[in-house]
Protein backbone atom coordinates (compact mmCIF):
# COMPACT_ATOMS: atom_id res chain seq x y z
CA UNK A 1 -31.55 93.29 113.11
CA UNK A 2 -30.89 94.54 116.40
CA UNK A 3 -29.96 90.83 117.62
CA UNK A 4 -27.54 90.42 115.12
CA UNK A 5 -25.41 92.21 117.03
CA UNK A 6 -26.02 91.27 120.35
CA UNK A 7 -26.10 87.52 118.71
CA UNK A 8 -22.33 88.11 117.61
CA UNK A 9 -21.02 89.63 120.59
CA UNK A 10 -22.60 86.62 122.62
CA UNK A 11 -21.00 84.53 119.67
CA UNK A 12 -17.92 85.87 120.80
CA UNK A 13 -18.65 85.29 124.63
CA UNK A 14 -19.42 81.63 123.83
CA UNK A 15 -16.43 81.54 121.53
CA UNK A 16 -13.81 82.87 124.30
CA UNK A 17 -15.49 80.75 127.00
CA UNK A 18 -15.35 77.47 125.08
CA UNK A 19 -11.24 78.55 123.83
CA UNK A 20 -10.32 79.18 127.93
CA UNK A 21 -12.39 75.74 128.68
CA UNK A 22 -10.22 73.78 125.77
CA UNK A 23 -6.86 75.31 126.97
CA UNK A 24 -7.51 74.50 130.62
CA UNK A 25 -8.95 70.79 129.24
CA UNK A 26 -5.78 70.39 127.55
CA UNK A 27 -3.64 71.68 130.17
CA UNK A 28 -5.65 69.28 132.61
CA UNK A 29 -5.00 66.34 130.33
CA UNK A 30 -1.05 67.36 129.89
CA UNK A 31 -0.91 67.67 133.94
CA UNK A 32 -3.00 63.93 134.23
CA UNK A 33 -0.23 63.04 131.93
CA UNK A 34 3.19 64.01 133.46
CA UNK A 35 0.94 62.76 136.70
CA UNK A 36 0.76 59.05 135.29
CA UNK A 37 4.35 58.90 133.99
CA UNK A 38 5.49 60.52 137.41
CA UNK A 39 3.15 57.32 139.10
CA UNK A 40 4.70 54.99 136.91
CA UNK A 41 8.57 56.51 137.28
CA UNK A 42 8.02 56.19 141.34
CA UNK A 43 6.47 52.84 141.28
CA UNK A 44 9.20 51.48 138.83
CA UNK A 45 11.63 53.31 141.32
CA UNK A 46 9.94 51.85 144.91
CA UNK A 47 9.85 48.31 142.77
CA UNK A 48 13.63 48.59 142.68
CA UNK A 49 14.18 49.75 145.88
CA UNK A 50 12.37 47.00 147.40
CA UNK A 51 14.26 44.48 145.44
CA UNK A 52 17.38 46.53 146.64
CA UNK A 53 15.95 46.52 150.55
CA UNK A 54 15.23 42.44 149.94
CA UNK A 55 18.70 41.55 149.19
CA UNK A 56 20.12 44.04 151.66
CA UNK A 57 18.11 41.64 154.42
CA UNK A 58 18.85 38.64 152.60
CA UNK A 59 23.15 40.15 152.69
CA UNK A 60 22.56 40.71 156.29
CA UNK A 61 20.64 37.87 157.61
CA UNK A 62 23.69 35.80 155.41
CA UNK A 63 26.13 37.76 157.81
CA UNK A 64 24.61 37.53 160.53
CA UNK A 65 24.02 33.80 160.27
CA UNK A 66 28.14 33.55 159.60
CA UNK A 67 28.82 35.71 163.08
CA UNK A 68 26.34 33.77 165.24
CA UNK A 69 28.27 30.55 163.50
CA UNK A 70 32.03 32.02 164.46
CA UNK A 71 30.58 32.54 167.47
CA UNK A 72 29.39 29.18 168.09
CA UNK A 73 32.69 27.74 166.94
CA UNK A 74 34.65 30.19 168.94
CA UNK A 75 32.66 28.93 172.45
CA UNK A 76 33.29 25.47 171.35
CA UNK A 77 37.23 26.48 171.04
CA UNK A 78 37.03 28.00 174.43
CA UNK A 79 35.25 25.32 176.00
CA UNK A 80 38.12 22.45 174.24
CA UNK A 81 40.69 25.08 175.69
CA UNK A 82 39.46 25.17 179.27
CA UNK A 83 39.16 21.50 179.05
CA UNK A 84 42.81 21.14 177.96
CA UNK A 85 44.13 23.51 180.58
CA UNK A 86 42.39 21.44 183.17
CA UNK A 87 43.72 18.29 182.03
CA UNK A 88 47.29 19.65 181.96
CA UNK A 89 46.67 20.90 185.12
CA UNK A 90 45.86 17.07 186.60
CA UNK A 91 49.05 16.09 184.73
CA UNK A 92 51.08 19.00 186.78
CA UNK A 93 49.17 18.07 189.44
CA UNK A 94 49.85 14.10 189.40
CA UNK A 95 53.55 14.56 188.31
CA UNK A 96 53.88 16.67 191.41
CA UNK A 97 53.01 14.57 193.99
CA UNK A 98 55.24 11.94 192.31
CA UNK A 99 58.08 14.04 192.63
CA UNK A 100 57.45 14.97 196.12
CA UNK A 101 57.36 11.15 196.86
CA UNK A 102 60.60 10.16 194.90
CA UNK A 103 61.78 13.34 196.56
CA UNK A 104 60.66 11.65 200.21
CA UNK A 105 62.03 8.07 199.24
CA UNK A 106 65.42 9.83 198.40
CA UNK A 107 65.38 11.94 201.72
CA UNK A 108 64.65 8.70 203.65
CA UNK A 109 68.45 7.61 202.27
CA UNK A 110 70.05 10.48 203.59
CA UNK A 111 68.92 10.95 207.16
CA UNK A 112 69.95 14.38 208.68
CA UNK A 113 72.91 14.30 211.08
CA UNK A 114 74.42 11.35 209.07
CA UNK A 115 77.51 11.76 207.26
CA UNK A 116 76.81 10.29 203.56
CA UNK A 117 78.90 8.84 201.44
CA UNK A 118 80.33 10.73 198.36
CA UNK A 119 78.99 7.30 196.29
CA UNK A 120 75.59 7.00 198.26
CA UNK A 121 74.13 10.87 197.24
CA UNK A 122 71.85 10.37 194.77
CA UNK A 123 72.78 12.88 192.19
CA UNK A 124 69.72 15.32 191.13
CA UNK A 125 70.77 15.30 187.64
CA UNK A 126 69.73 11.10 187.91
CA UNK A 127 66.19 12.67 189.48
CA UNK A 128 65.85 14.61 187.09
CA UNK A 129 66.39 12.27 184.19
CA UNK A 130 63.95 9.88 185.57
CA UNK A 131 61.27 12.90 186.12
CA UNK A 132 61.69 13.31 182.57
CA UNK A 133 61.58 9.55 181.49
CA UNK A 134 58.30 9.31 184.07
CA UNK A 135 56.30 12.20 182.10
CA UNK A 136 57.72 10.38 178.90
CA UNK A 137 55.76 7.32 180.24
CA UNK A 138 52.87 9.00 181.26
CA UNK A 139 52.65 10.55 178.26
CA UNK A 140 52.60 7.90 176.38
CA UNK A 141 49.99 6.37 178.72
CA UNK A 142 47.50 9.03 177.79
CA UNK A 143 47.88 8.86 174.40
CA UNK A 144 47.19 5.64 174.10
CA UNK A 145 44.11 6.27 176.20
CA UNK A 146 42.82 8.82 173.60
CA UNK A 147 43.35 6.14 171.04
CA UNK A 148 41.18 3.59 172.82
């Protein structure tokens, strides 16, 4: 009769013990939970924001492939340019040295220390109508050299 006490109160014991093992189970398990639904939140979340970082690159690379083309296309511009500015420069350079020599051809006329004429000048409004009629020509020239 004597253990029927000692039998409760270790009853008891037992019965505490296995109530403070169920609540911490259960507590566990509710913690393993959140846990799982936290795991599957942030993978969800690092699913998107790799998708997100993909097209970012994909934007980018897209952009960058544009500058690197309007960069191409600019060089090409500059390179037509300088090519243009030299060729004018020939033209200058030609038309020149033509009007030096009509320039020469009228001087040889009109010889210094001779009296000239009033009818035998050659007016430089006529020299300058036929520089203008000569780059007309030339002109014309070239651009039926670009045709061909």
């Amino acid at each position: 009769m004597d253990h029927l006490p000692k039998l409760q109160v270790v009853a008891k014991k037992l019965e505490k013990m296995l109530e403070t093992s169920l609540h911490q189970l259960k507590l566990e398990q509710k913690l393993r939970k959140e846990g799982e639904e936290k795991i599957k939140m942030l993978g969800s979340k690092l699913e998107e924001l790799e998708q997100s970082l993909k097209e970012r690159e994909e934007e980018w690379q897209s952009m960058m492939d544009q500058k690197e083309e309007k960069i191409l296309n600019l060089e090409a511009s500059a390179e037509y340019l300088q090519l243009v500015v030299v060729q004018k420069d020939d033209e200058i350079t030609k038309k020149q040295k033509m009007i030096t020599k009509l320039r020469s051809m009228i001087d040889i006329y009109h010889m210094p220390g001779q009296e000239v004429a009033e009818h035998s000048v050659i007016q430089f409004d006529k020299v300058s109508q036929y520089e203008k009629r000569l780059s007309d020509l030339m002109d014309k020239g070239e651009a039926r050299e670009q045709v061909e």
